[in-house]
C-alpha atoms as a PDB file:
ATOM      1  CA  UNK A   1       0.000   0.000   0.000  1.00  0.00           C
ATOM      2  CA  UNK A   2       1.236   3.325  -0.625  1.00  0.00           C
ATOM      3  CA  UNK A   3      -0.615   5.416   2.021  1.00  0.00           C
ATOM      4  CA  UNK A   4       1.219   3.394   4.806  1.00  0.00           C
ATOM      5  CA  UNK A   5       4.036   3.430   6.776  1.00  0.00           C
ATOM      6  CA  UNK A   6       5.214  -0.415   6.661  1.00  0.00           C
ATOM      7  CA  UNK A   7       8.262  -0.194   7.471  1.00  0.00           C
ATOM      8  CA  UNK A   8      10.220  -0.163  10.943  1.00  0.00           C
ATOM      9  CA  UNK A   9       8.324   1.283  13.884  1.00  0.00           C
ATOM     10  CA  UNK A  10       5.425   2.032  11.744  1.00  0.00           C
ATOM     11  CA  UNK A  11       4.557  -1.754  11.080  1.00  0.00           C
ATOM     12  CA  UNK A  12       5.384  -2.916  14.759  1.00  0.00           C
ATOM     13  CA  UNK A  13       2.764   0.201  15.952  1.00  0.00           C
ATOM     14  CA  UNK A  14      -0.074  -1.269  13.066  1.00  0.00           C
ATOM     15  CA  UNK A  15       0.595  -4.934  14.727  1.00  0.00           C
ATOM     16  CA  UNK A  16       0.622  -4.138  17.748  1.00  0.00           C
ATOM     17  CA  UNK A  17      -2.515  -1.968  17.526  1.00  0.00           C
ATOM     18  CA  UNK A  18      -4.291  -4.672  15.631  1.00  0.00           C
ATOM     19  CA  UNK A  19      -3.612  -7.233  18.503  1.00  0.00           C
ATOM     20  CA  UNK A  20      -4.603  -4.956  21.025  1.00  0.00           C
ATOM     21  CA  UNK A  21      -7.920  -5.011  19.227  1.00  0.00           C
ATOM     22  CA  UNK A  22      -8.197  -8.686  18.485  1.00  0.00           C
ATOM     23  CA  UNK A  23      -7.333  -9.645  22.251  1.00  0.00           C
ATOM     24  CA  UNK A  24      -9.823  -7.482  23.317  1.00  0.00           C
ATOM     25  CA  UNK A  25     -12.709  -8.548  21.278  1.00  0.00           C
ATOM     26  CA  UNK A  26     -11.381 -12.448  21.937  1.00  0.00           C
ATOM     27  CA  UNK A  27     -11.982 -11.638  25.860  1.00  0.00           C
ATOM     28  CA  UNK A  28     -15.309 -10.721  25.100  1.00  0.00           C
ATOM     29  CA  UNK A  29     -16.022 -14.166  23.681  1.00  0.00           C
ATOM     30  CA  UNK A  30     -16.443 -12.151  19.660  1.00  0.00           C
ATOM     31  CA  UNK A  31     -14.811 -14.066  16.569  1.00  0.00           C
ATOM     32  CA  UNK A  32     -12.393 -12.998  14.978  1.00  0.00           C
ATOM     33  CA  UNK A  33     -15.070 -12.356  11.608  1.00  0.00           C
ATOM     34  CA  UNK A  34     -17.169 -10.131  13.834  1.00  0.00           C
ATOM     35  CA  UNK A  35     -14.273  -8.130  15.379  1.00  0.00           C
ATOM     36  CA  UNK A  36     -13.088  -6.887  12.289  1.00  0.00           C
ATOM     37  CA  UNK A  37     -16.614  -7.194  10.019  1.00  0.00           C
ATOM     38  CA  UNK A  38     -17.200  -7.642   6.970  1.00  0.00           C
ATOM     39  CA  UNK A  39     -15.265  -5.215   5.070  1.00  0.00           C
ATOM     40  CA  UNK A  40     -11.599  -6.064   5.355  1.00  0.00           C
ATOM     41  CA  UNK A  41     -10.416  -4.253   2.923  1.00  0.00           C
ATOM     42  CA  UNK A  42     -11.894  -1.092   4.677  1.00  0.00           C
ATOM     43  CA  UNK A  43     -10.523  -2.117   7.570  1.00  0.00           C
ATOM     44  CA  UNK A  44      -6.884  -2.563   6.554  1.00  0.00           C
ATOM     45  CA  UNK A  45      -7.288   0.846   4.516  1.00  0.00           C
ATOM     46  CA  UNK A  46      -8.108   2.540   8.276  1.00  0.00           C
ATOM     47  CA  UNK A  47      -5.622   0.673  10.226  1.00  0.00           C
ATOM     48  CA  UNK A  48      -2.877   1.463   7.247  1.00  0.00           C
ATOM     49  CA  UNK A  49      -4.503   4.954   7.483  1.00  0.00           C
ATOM     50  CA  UNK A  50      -4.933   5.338   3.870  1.00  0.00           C
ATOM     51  CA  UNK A  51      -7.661   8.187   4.873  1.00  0.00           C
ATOM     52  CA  UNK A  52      -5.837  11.328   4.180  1.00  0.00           C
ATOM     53  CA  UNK A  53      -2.803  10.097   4.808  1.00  0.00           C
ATOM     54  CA  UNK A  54       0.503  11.010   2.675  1.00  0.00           C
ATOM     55  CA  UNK A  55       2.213   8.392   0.144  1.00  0.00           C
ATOM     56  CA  UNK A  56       5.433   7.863  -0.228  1.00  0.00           C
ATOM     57  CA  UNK A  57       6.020  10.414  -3.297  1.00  0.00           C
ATOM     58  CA  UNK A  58       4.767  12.851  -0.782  1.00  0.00           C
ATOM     59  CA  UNK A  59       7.155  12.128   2.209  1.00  0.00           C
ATOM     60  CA  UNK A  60      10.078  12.266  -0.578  1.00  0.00           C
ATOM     61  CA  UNK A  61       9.130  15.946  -2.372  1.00  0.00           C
ATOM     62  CA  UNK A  62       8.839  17.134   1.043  1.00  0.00           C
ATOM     63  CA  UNK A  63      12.279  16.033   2.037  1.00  0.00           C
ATOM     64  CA  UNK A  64      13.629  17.188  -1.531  1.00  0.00           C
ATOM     65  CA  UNK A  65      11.988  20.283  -0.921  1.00  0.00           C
ATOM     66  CA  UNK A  66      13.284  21.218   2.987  1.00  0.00           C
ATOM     67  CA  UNK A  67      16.753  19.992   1.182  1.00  0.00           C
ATOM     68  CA  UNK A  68      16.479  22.060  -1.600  1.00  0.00           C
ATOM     69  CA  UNK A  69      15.291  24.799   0.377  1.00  0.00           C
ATOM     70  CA  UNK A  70      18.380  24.545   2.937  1.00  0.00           C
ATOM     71  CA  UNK A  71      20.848  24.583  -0.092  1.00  0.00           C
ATOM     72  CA  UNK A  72      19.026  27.924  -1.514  1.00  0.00           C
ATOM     73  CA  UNK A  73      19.729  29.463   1.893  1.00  0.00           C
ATOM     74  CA  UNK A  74      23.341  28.343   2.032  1.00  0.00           C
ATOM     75  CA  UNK A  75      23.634  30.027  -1.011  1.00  0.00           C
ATOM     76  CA  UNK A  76      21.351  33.114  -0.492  1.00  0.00           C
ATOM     77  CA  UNK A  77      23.727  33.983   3.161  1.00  0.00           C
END
């Protein structure tokens, strides 16, 4: 997925978060079907936080931006 952080801490935060979630709903006796219902693909897009969140070609012309932007004030001083 693009919108998503899967890498590093990102991915340990999604598990962990998902877990959290499936332990509770297993203590209160609900499957595993009805904890997460029946759109799974809507439900990975909100735990990835796809909603509004940034892809990866935005995290990178941000960074190429503050870098270009720290350059041009090198340069400008």
């Amino acid at each position: 997925m693009e919108h998503s952080d899967f890498t590093g801490r990102g991915l340990t935060l999604i598990v962990d978060g998902v877990l959290g979630l499936l332990e509770t709903k297993a203590a209160d006796w609900q499957s595993v079907a009805e904890a997460l219902g029946d759109d799974i693909p809507g439900f990975c897009a909100a735990v990835a936080g796809e909603d509004g969140a940034k892809d990866y070609r935005d995290r990178w012309r941000e960074q190429l931006n503050r870098t270009v932007a720290r350059k041009r004030s090198r340069l400008d001083g």
